[in-house]
Protein backbone atom coordinates (compact mmCIF):
# COMPACT_ATOMS: atom_id res chain seq x y z
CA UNK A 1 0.00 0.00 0.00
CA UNK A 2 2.87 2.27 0.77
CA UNK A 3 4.60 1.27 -2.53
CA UNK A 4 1.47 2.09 -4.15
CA UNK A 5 1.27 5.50 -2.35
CA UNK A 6 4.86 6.60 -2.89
CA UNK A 7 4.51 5.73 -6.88
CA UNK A 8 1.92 7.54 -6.84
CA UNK A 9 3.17 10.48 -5.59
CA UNK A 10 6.28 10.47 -7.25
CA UNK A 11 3.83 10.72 -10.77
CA UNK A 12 2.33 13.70 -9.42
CA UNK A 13 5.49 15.34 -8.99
CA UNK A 14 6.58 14.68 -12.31
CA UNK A 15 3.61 15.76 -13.92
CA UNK A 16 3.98 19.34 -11.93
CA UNK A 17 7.25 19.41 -13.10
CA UNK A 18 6.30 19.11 -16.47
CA UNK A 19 3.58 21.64 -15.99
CA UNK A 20 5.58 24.28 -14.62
CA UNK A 21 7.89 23.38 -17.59
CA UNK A 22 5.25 23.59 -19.91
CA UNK A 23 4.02 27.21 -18.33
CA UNK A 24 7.37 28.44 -18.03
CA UNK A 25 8.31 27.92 -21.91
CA UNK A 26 4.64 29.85 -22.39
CA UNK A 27 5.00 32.77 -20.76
CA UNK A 28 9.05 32.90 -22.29
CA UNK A 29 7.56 32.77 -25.67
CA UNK A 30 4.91 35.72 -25.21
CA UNK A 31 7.65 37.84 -23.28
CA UNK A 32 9.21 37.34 -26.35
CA UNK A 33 6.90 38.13 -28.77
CA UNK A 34 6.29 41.30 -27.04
CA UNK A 35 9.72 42.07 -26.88
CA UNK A 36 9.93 41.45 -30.94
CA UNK A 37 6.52 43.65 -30.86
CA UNK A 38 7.77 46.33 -28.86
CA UNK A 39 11.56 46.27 -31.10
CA UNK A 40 8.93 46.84 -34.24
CA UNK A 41 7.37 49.47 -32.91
CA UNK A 42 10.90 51.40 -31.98
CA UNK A 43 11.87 50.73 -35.35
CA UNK A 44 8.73 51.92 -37.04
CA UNK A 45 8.34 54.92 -35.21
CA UNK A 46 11.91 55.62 -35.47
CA UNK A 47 11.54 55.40 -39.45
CA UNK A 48 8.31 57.50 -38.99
CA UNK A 49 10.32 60.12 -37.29
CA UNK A 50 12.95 60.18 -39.70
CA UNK A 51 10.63 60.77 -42.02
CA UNK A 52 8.84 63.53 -40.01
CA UNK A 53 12.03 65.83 -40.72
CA UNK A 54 11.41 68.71 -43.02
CA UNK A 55 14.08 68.84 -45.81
CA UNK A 56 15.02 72.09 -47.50
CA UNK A 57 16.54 72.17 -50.75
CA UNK A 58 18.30 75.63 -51.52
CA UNK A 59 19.41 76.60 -55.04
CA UNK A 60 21.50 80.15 -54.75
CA UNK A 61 22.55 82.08 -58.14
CA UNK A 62 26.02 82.38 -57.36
CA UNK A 63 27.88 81.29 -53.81
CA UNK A 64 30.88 83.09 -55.74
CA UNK A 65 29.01 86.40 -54.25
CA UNK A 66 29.57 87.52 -50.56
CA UNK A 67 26.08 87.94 -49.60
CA UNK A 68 24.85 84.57 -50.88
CA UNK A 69 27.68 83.29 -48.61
CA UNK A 70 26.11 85.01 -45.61
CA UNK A 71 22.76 84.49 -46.69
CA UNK A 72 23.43 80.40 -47.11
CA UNK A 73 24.93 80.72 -43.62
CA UNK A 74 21.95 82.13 -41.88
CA UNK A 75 20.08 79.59 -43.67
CA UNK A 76 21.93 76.72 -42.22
CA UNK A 77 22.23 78.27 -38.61
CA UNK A 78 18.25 78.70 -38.83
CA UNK A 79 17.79 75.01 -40.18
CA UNK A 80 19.64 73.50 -37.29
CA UNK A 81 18.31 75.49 -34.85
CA UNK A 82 14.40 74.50 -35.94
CA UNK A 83 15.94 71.19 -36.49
CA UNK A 84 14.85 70.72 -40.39
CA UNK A 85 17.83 69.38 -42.72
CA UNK A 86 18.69 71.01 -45.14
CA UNK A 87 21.09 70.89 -48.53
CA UNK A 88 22.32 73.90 -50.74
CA UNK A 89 23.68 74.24 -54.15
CA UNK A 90 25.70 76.68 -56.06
CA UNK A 91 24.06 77.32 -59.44
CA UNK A 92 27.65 79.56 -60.21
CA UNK A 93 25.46 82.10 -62.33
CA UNK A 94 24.11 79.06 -65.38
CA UNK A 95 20.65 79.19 -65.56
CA UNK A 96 20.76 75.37 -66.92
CA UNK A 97 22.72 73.93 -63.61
CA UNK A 98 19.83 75.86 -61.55
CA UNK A 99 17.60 74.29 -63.77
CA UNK A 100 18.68 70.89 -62.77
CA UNK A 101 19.43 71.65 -59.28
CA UNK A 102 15.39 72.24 -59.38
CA UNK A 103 15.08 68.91 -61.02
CA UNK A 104 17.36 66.90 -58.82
CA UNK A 105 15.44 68.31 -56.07
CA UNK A 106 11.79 67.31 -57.31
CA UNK A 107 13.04 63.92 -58.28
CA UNK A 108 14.51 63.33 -54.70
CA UNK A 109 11.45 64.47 -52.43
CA UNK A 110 12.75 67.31 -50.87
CA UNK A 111 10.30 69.15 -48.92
CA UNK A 112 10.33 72.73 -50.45
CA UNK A 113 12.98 74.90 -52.38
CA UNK A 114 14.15 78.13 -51.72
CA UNK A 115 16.04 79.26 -54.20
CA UNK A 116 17.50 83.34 -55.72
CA UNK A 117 17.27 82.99 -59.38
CA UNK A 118 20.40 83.56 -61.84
CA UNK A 119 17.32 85.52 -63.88
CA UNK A 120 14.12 86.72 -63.17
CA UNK A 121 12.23 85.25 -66.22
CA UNK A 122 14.30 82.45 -67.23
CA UNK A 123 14.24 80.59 -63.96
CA UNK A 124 10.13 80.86 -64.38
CA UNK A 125 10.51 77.18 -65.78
CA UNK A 126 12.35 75.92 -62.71
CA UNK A 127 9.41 77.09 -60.65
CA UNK A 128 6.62 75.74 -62.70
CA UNK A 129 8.45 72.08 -62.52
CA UNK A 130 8.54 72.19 -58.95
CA UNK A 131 4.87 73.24 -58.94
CA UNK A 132 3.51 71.26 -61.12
CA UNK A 133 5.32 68.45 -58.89
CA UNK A 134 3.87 70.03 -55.75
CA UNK A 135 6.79 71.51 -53.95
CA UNK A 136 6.39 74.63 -52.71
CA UNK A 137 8.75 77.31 -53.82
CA UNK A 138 10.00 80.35 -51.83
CA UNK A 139 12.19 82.99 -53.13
CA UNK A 140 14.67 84.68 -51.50
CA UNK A 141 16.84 88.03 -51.85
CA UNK A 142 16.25 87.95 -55.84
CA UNK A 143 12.51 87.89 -57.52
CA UNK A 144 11.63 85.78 -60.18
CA UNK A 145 8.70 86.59 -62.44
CA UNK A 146 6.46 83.70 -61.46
CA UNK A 147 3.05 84.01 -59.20
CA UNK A 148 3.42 80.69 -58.06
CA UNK A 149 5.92 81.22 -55.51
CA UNK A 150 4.60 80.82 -51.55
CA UNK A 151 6.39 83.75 -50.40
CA UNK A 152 9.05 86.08 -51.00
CA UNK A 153 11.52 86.84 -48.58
CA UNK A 154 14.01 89.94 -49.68
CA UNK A 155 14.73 93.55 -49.71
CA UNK A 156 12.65 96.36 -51.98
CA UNK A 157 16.08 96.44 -54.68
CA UNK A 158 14.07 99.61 -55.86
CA UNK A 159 14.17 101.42 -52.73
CA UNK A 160 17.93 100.40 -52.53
CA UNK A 161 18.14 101.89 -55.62
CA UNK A 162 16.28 105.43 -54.66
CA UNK A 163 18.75 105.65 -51.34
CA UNK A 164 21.86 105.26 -53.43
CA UNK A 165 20.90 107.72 -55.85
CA UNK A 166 19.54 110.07 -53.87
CA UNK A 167 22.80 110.20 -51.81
CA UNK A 168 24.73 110.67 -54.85
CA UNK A 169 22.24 113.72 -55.67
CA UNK A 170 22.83 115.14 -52.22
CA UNK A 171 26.40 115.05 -52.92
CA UNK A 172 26.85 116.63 -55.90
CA UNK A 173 24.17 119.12 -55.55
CA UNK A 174 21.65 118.25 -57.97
CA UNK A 175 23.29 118.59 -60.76
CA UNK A 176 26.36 117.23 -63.19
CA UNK A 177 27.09 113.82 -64.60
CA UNK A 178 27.30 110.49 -63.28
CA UNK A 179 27.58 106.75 -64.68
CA UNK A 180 25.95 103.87 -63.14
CA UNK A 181 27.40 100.25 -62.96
CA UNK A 182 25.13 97.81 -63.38
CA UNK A 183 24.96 94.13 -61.62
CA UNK A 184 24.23 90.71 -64.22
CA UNK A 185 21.76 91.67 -67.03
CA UNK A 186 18.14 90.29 -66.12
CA UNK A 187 18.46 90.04 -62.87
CA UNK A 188 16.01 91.23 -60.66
CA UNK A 189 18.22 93.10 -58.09
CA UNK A 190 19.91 95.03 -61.78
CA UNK A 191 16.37 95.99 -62.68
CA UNK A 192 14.34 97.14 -59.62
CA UNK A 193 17.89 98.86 -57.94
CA UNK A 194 17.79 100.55 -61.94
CA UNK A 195 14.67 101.62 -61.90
CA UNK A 196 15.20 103.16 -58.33
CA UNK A 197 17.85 105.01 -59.69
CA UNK A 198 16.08 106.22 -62.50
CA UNK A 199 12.99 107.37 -60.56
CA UNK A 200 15.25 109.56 -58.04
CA UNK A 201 17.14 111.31 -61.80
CA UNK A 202 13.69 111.81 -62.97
CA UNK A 203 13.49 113.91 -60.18
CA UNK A 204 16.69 116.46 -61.42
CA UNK A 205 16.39 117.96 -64.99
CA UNK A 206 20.16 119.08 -63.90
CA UNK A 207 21.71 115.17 -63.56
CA UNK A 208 22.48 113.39 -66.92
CA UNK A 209 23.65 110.42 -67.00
CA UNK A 210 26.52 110.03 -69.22
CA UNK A 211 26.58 106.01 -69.41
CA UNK A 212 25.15 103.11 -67.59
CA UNK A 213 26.84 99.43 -68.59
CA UNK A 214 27.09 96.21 -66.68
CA UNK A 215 30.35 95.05 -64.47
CA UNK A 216 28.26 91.65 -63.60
CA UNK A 217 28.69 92.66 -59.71
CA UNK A 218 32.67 91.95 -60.47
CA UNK A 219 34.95 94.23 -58.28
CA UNK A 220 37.75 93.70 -61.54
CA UNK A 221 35.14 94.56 -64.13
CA UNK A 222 34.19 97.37 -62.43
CA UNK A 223 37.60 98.89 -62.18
CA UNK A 224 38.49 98.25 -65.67
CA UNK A 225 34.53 100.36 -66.88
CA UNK A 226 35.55 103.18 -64.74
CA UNK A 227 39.14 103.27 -66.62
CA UNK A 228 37.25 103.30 -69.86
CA UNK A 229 34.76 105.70 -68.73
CA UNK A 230 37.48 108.10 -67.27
CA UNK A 231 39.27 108.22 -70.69
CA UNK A 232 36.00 108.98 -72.56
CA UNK A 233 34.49 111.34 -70.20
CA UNK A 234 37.35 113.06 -69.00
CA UNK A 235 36.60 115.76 -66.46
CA UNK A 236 33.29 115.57 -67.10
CA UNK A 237 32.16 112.72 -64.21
CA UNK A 238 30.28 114.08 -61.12
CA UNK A 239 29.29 110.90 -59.40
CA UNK A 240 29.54 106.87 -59.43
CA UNK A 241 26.65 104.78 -58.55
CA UNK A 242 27.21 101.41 -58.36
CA UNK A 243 24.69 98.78 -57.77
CA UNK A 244 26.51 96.65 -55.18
CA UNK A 245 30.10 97.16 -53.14
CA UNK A 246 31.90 95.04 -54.99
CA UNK A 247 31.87 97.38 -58.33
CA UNK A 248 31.66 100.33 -56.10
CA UNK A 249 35.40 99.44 -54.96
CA UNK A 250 36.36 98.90 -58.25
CA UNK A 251 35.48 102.43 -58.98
CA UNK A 252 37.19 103.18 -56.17
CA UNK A 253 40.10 102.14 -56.75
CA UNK A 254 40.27 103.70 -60.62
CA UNK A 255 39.63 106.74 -59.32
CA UNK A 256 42.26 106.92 -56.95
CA UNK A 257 45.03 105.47 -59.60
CA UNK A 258 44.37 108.82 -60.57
CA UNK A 259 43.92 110.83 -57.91
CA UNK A 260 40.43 111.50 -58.41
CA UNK A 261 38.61 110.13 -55.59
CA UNK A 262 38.68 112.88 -53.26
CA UNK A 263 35.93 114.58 -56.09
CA UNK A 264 33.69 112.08 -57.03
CA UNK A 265 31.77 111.00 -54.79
CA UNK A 266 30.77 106.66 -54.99
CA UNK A 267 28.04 104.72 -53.38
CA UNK A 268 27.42 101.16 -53.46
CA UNK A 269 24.82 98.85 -51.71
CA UNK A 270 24.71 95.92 -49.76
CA UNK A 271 26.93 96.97 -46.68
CA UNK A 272 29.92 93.89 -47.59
CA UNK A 273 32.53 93.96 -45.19
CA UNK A 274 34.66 95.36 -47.32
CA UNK A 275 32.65 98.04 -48.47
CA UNK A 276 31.85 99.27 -44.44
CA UNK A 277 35.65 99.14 -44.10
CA UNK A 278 36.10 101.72 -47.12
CA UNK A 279 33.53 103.77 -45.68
CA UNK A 280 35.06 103.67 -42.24
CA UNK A 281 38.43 104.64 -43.63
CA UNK A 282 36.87 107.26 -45.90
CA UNK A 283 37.77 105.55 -49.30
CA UNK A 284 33.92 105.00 -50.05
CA UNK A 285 31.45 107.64 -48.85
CA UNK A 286 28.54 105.23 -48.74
CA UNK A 287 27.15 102.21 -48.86
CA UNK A 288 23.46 100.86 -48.45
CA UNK A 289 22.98 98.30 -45.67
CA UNK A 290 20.96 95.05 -46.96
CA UNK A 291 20.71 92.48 -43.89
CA UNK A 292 21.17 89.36 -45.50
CA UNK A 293 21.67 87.43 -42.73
CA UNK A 294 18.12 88.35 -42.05
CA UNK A 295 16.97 87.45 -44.96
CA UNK A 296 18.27 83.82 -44.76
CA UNK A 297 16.40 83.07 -41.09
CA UNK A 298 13.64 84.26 -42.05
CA UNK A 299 13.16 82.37 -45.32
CA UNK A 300 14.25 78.85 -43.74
CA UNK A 301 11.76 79.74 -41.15
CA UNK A 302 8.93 81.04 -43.35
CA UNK A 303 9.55 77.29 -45.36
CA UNK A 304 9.29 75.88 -42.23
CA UNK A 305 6.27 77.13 -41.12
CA UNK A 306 4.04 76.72 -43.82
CA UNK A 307 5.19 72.76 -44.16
CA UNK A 308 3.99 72.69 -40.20
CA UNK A 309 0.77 73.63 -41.60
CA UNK A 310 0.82 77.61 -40.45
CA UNK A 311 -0.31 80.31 -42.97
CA UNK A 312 2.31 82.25 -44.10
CA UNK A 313 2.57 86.24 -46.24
CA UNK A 314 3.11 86.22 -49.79
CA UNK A 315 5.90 88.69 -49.03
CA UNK A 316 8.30 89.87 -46.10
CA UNK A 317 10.46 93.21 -46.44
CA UNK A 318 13.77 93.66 -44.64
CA UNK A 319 14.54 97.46 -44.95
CA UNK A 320 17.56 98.60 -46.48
CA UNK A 321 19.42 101.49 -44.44
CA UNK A 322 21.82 104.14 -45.72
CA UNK A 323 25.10 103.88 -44.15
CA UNK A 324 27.84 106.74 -44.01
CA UNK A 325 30.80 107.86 -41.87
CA UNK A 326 28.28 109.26 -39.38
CA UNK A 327 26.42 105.79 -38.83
CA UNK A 328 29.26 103.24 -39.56
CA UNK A 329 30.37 102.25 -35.96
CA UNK A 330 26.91 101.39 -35.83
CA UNK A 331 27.72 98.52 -38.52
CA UNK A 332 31.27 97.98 -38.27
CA UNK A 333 32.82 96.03 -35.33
């Protein structure tokens, strides 16, 4: 009877051992299962958040320039700091690599382009590829003709234009002769700052102006128009008024290799640092400030905001500001 007892005991034991075995491997396999479950989840919302992150493309006319540097800059500071990536190409002044910078952009899903076109009609096309695609555009210090940008994000280039000129009117007292340098042909910052210019002379039946050509924004170019000009206007020049600081200096410099400078008065625009630098040391006697660096938060953030769903302006002006020995510690470190 005991035998009987202790076998059967000893079957009961083994068949809780086997049970417990039995539960144990159960509850193993759904801890694992959720652990694969919960891995899949990390993973997909990892992906999901990847894919979350705004990216900016950014197609510039020419990096070559100084305030396209600081622009681009401001740009990238602004993108990390809101967190969005962001890529940005040189288009070096060809209207066909902007062209395809547009299409390389469309083609690999970037969120939205800001771009400055190399010319204010030609890069129309650019923009209607990306739209018709769906990407929103948004210009930024240079206007294209095209109404289906989401917003603009520059500085009134004809009111640049008006401050220059109308310096260069104060300074010679209404009336003589000047010549005008002109930026790249077809640009929008040659025409509007032109036009500016042209609206302030319309103003003074006394100013003529004796010629008005194109130095392409180049410093050397510059310097080697004024030569010319100084050879076939001799004595007869009364002002320079250049449309950025880079062909104001060139000027500059002309005009001092023969001791003219201290009677023509030159203004540029855009406030480079080499142009407040002239000013400060009295080689130029004005330049007009164009915050750039302004210009380039403000556009990454304007981008930003309207792919987070917020409704953005069509347009956002940063003023330009005449700067001259009396105001240039207050933009000069």
């Amino acid at each position: 009877m005991n035998k009987n007892l202790q076998k059967v005991n000893l079957v009961r034991m083994v068949s809780l051992v086997m049970l417990l075995f039995i539960l144990s491997g159960c509850v193993h396999e759904k801890e694992t299962e959720e652990n694969v479950t919960l891995v899949g989840q990390t993973q997909i919302e990892n992906e999901n958040k990847m894919e979350d992150v705004i990216r900016l493309g950014v197609s510039h006319f020419g990096m070559g320039n100084e305030l396209i540097t600081s622009i681009s800059a401001a740009q990238e500071e602004m993108a990390k700091e809101l967190g969005v990536e962001i890529s940005i190409f040189d288009a070096n002044y060809d209207m066909n690599t902007q062209l395809a910078q547009f299409e390389k952009m469309i083609v690999e899903d970037y969120d939205a382009i800001i771009f400055s076109p190399v010319d204010v009609n030609a890069m129309t096309l650019a923009v209607d590829k990306a739209y018709a695609a769906g990407v929103p555009v948004f210009g930024v210090n240079t206007k294209v003709n095209s109404d289906k940008l989401v917003s603009y994000i520059g500085s009134n280039d004809t009111v640049a234009g008006k401050i220059g000129m109308s310096y260069i009117a104060m300074k010679i007292g209404g009336k003589g002769s000047i010549v005008i340098l002109e930026g790249v042909i077809g640009s929008s910052v040659q025409i509007q700052r032109l036009e500016g210019i042209h609206d302030v002379v319309d103003l003074y039946p006394d100013i003529e102006i004796l010629s008005e050509m194109s130095a392409s924004w180049s410093h050397t170019e510059a310097r080697k128009l004024m030569e010319l000009w100084l050879q076939a206007y001799p004595d007869q020049i009364d002002g320079v008024v250049a449309q950025n600081d880079e062909m104001a200096l060139g000027a500059v410099e002309a005009l001092e290799a023969v001791g003219l400078k201290d009677n023509i008065p030159v203004i540029g625009i855009d406030a480079s640092s080499d142009a407040l630098t002239a000013v400060k040391e009295g080689r130029l006697d004005a330049t007009v400030y164009q915050n750039v660096g302004e210009q380039g938060r403000k556009s990454v953030q304007v981008a930003v905001d309207y792919m987070n769903g917020k409704k953005v302006s069509s347009e956002y002006w940063v003023p330009f500001v005449l700067v001259t020995q009396q105001n240039i510690d207050d933009y000069i470190d």
